[in-house]
C-alpha atoms as a PDB file:
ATOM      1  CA  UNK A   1      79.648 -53.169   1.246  1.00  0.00           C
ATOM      2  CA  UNK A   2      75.739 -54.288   0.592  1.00  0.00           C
ATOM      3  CA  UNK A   3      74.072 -57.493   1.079  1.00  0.00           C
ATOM      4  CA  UNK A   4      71.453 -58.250  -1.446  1.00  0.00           C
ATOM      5  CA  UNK A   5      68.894 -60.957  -1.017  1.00  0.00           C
ATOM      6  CA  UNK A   6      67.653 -62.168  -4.210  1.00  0.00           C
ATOM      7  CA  UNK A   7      64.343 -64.634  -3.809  1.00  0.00           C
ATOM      8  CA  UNK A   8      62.289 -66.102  -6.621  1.00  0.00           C
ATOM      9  CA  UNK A   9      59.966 -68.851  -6.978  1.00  0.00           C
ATOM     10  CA  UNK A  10      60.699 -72.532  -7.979  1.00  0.00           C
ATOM     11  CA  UNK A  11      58.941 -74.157 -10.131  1.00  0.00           C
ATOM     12  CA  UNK A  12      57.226 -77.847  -8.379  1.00  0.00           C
ATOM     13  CA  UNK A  13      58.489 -80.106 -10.978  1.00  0.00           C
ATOM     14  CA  UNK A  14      62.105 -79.480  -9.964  1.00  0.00           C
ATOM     15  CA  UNK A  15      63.827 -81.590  -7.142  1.00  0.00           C
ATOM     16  CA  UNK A  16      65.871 -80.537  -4.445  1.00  0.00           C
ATOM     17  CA  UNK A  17      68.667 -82.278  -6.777  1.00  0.00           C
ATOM     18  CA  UNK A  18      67.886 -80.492  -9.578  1.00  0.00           C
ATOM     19  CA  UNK A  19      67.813 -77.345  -7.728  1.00  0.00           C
ATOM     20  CA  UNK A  20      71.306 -77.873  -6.277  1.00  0.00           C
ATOM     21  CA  UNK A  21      72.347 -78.445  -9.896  1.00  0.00           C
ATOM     22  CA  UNK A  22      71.140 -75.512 -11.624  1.00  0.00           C
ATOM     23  CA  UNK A  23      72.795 -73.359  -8.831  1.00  0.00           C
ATOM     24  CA  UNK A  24      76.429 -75.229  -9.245  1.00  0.00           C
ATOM     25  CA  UNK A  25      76.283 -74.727 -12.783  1.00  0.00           C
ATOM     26  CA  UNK A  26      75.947 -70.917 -11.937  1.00  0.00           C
ATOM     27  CA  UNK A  27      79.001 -70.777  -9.709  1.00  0.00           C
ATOM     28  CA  UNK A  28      81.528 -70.452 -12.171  1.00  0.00           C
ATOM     29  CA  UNK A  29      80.370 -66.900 -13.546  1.00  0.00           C
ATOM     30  CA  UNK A  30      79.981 -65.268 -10.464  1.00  0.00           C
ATOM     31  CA  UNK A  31      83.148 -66.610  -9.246  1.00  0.00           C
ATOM     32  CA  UNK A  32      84.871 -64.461 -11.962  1.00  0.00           C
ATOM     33  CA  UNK A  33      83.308 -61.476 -10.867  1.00  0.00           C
ATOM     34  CA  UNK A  34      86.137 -59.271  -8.585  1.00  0.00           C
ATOM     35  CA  UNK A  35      82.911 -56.773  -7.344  1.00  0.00           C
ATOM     36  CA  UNK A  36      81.463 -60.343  -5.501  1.00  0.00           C
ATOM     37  CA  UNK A  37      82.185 -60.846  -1.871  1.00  0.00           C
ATOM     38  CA  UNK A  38      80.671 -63.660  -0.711  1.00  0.00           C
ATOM     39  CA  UNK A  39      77.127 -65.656  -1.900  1.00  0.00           C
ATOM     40  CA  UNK A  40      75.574 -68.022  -0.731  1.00  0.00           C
ATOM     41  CA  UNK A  41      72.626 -69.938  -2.591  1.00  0.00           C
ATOM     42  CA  UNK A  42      69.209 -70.278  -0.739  1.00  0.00           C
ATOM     43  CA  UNK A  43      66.616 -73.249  -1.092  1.00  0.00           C
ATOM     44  CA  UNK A  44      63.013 -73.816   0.777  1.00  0.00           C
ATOM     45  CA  UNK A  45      61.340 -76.950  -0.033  1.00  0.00           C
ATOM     46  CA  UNK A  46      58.191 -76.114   1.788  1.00  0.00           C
ATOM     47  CA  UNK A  47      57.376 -73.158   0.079  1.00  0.00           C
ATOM     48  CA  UNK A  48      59.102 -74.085  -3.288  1.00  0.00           C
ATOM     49  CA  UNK A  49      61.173 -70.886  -3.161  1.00  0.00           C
ATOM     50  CA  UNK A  50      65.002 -70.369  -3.600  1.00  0.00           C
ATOM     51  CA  UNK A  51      67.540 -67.456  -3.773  1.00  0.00           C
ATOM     52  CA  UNK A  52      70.784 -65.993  -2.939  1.00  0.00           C
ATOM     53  CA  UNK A  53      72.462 -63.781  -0.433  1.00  0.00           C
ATOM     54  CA  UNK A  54      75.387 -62.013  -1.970  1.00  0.00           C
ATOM     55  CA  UNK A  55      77.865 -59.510  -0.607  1.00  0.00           C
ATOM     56  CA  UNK A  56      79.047 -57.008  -3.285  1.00  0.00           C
ATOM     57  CA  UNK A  57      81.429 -54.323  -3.016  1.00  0.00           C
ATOM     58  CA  UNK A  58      78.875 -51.766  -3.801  1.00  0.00           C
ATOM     59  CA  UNK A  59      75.081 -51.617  -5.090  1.00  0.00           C
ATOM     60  CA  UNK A  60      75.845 -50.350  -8.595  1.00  0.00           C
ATOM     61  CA  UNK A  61      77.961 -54.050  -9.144  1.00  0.00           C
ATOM     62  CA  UNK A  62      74.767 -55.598  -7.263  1.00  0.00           C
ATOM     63  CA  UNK A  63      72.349 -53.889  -9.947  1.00  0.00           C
ATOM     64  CA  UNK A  64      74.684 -54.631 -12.731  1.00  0.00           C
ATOM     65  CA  UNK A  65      75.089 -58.772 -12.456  1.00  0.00           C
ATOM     66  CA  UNK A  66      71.550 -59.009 -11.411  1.00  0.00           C
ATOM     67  CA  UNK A  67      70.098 -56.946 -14.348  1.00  0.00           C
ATOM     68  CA  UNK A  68      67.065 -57.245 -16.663  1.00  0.00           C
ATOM     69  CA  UNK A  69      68.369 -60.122 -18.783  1.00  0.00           C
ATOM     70  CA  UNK A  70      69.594 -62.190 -15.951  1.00  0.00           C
ATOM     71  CA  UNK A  71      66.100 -61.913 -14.279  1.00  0.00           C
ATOM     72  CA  UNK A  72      64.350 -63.259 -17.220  1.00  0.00           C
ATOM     73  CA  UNK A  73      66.535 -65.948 -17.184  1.00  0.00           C
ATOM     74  CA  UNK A  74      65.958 -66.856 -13.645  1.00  0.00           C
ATOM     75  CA  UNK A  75      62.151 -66.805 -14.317  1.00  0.00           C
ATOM     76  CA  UNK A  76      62.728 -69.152 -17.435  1.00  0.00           C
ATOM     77  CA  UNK A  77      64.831 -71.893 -15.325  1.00  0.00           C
ATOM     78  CA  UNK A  78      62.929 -71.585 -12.184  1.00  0.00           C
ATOM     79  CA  UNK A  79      59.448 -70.618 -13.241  1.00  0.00           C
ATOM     80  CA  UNK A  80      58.852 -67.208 -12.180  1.00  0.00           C
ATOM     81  CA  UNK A  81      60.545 -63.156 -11.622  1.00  0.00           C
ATOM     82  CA  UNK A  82      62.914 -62.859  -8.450  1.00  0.00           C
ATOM     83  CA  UNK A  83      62.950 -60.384  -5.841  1.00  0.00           C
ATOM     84  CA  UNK A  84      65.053 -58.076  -4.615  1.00  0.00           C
ATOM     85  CA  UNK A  85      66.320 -56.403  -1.410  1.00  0.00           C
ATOM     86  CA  UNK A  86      69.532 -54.573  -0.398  1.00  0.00           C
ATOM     87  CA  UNK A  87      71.415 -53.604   2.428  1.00  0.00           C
ATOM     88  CA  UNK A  88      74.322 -52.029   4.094  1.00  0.00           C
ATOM     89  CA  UNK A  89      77.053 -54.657   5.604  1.00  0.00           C
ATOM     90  CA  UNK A  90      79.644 -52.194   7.932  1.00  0.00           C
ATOM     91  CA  UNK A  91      80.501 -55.642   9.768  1.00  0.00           C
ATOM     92  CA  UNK A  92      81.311 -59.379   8.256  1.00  0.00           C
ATOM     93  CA  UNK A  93      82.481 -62.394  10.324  1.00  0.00           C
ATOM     94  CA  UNK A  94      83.289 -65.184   8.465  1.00  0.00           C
ATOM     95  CA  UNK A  95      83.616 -68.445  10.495  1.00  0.00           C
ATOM     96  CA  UNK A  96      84.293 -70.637   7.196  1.00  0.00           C
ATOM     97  CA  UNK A  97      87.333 -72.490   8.629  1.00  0.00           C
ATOM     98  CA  UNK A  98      85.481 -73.545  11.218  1.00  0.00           C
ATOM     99  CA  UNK A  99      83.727 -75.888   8.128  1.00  0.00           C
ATOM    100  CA  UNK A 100      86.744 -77.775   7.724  1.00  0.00           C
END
């Protein structure tokens, strides 16, 4: 499995609110996607910056959902290009229940 961390500016007009908005509206296509693991949706109010952390099955499904057309889109919403980095996950815990 990889981890990719996907970081991109946000634009200082948008609130936390609107932030958390624009990423539930999001949820829905990823969620159909049977190459996604896990992600989880990043958001840093002090240096107006946001992202994800996503667990894919492999790199090439990675590459392919976060492609050329979905970066431009990011960079419309949010107000500028994201970043990318990737790496290997041999090992996940997830302590979810523990939420409930």
């Amino acid at each position: 499995m990889i981890t990719e961390v996907v970081m991109f500016p946000i634009r200082k007009d948008l609130t936390r609110e609107q932030v958390v908005e624009l990423y539930k509206s999001a949820v829905p296509a990823p969620r159909a996607n049977p190459e996604l693991v896990h992600e989880s949706y990043l958001y840093d109010a002090e240096r107006n910056r946001g992202g994800g952390i996503y667990v894919w099955k492999t790199i090439d499904a990675a590459k392919r959902r976060h492609d050329s057309e979905w970066c431009a889109r990011m960079a419309q919403i949010f107000g500028g290009e994201p970043t990318f980095e990737y790496f290997e996950t041999p090992v996940i815990n997830d302590y979810a229940a523990r939420l409930e």
